[in-house]
Protein backbone atom coordinates (compact mmCIF):
# COMPACT_ATOMS: atom_id res chain seq x y z
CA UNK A 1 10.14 -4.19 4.68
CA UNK A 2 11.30 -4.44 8.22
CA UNK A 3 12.01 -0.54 7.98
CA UNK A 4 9.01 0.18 7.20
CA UNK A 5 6.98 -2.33 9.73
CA UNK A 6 9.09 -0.91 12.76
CA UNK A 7 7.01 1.72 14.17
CA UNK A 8 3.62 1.42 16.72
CA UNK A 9 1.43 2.16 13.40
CA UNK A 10 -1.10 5.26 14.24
CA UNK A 11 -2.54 4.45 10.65
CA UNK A 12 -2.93 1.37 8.13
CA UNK A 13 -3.87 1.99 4.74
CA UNK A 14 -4.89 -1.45 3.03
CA UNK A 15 -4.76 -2.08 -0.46
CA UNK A 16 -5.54 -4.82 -2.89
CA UNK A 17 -2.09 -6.49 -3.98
CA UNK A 18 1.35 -6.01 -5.23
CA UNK A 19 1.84 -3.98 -8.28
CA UNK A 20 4.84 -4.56 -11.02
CA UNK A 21 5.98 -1.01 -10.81
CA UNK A 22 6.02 -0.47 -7.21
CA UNK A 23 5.27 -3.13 -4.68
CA UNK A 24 6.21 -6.27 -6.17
CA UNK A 25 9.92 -4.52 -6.63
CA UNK A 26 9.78 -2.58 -3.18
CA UNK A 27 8.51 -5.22 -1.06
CA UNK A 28 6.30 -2.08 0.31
CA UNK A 29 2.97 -1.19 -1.04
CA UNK A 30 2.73 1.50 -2.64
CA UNK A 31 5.97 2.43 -2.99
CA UNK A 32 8.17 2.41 -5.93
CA UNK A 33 11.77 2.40 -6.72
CA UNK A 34 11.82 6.01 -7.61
CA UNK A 35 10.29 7.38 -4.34
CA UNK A 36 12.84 5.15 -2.39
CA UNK A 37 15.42 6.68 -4.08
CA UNK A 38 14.00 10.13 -3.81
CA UNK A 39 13.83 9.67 0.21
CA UNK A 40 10.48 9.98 0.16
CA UNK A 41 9.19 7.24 2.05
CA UNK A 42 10.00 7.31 5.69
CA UNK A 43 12.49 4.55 7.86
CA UNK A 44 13.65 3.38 4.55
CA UNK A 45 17.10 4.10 3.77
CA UNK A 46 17.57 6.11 0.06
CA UNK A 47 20.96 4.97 -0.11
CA UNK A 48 22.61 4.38 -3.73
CA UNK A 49 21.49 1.26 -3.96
CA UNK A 50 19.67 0.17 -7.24
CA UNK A 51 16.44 -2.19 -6.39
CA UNK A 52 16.64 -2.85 -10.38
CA UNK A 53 18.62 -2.84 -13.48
CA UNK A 54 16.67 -0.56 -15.36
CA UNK A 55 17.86 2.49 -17.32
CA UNK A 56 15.37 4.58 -14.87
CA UNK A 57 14.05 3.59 -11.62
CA UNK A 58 9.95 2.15 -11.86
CA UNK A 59 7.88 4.82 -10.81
CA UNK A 60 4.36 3.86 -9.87
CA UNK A 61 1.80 6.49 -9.84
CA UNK A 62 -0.65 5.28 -7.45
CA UNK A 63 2.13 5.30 -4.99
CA UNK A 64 3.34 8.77 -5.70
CA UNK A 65 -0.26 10.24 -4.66
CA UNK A 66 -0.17 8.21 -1.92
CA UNK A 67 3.05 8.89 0.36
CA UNK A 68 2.63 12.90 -1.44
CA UNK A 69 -1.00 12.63 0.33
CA UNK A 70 0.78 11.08 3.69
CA UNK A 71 3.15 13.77 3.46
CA UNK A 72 0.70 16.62 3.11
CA UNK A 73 -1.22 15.55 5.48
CA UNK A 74 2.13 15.47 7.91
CA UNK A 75 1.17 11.42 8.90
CA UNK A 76 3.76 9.63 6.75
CA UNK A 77 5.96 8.53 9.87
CA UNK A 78 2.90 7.02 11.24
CA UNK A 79 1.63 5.15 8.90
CA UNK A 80 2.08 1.72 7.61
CA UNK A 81 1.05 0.46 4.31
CA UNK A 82 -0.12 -3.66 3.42
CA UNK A 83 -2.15 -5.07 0.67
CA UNK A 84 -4.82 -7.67 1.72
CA UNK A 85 -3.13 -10.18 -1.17
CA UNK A 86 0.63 -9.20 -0.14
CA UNK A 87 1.35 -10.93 -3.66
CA UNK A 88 1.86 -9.63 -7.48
CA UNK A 89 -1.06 -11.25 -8.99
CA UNK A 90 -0.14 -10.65 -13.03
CA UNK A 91 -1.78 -11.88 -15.96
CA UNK A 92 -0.41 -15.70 -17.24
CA UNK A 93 3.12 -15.65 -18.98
CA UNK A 94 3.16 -11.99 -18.68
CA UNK A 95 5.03 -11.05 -15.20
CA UNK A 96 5.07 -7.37 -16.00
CA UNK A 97 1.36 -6.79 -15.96
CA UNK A 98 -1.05 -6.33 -12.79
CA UNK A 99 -4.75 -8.19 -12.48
CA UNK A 100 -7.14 -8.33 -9.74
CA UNK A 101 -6.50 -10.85 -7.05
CA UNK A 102 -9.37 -13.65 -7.48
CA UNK A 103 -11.46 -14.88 -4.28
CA UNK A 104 -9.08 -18.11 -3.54
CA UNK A 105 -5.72 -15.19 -3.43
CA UNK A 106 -7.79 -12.68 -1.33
CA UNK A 107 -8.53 -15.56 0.93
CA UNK A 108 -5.12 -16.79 0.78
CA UNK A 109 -3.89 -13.24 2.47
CA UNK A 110 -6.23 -13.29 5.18
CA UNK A 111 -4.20 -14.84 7.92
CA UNK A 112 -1.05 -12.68 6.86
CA UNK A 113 -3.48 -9.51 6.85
CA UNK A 114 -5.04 -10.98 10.14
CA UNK A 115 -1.47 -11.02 12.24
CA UNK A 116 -0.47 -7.55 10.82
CA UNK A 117 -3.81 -6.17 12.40
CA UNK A 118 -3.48 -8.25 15.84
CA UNK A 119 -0.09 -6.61 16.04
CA UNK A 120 -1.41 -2.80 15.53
CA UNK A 121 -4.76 -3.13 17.01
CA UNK A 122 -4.47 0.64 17.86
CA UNK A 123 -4.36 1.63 14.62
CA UNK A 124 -7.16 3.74 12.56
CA UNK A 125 -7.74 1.13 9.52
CA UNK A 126 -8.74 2.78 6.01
CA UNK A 127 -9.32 0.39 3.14
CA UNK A 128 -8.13 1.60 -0.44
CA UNK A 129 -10.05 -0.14 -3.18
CA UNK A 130 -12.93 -2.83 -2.62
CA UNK A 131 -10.72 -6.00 -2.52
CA UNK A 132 -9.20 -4.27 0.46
CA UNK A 133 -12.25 -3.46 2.00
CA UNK A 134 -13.82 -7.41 1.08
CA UNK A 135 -11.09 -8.39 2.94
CA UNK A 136 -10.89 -6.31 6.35
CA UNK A 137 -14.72 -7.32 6.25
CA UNK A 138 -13.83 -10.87 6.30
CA UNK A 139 -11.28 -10.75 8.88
CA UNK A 140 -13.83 -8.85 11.20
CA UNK A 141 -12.51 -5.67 11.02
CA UNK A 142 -14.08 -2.10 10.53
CA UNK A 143 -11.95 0.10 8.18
CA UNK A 144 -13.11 4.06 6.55
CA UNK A 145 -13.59 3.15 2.15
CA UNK A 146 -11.14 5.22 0.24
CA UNK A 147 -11.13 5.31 -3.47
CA UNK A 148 -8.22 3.50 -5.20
CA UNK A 149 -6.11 6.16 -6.70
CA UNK A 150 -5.55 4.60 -9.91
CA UNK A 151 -7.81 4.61 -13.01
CA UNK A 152 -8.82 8.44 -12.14
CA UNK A 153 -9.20 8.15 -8.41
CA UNK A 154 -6.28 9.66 -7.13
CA UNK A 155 -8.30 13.24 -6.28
CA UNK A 156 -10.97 11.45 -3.94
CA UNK A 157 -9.00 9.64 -2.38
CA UNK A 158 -6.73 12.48 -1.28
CA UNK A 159 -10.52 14.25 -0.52
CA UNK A 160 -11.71 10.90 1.43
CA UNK A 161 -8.35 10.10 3.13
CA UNK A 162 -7.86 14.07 4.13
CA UNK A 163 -11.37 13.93 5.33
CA UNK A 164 -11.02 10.99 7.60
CA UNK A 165 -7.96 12.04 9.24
CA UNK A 166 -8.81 15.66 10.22
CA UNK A 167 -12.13 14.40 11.96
């Protein structure tokens, strides 16, 4: 996580909270185990290091179109990635399994969310998914909408997030 908070961020891209297949294992949203190991996701190390035990490494897929958009659009080193509910939110008893933040959680992120933003106030905000865009609203803060990638998304956002940034 410090790797990846180290730079003067050009770029934030907020999301909603920590998944079980790539955040909540990473500590980055976002990010899985798989791109990590890949070297796909820039400042962190892809050293042999395991983050799990697993046969194969989690691969999340929302985070794969995300850093491959990054990438494309040559503004992965200046970008940082945070979830307005920094948590894994997951269904009761079942810790492998992702569910919406509720209202008390999304609040409960604000102040984290807040001091992230007071430390890059330069940065161009974008908000992927409406939790993430609820909560830059609450915290006072204007961000560009971009359609979570999940659930069928994943080719506008790439449209939205490619529009935005060649403005």
């Amino acid at each position: 996580m410090r790797a990846h908070l180290s730079i003067p961020a050009r770029y934030i891209l907020v999301g909603e909270a920590a998944g079980y297949q790539g955040c909540k294992v990473s500590g980055i949203p976002f990010t899985s185990e798989r791109l990590i190991l890949a070297g796909e996701i820039p400042r962190v190390p892809s050293d042999s290091n395991r983050l799990t035990s697993r046969v194969r490494p989690w691969s999340e897929p929302s985070a794969t179109t995300v850093w491959g958009t990054l990438h494309e659009l040559g503004i992965a080193e200046q970008t940082l990635l945070w979830n307005a509910f920094p948590w894994h939110p997951h269904k009761p008893e079942t810790p492998l399994s992702n569910r919406t933040p509720t209202a008390i959680e999304r609040e409960l992120g604000l102040p984290v969310l807040e001091r992230l933003l007071h430390l890059h106030r330069k940065a161009t905000l974008f908000a992927v998914g409406r939790n993430a865009e609820w909560s830059l609203q609450s915290v006072n803060r204007h961000a560009t909408p971009l359609r979570h990638p999940s659930m069928g998304g994943a080719s506008l956002f790439r449209a939205q997030l490619t529009a935005a940034v060649r403005k």
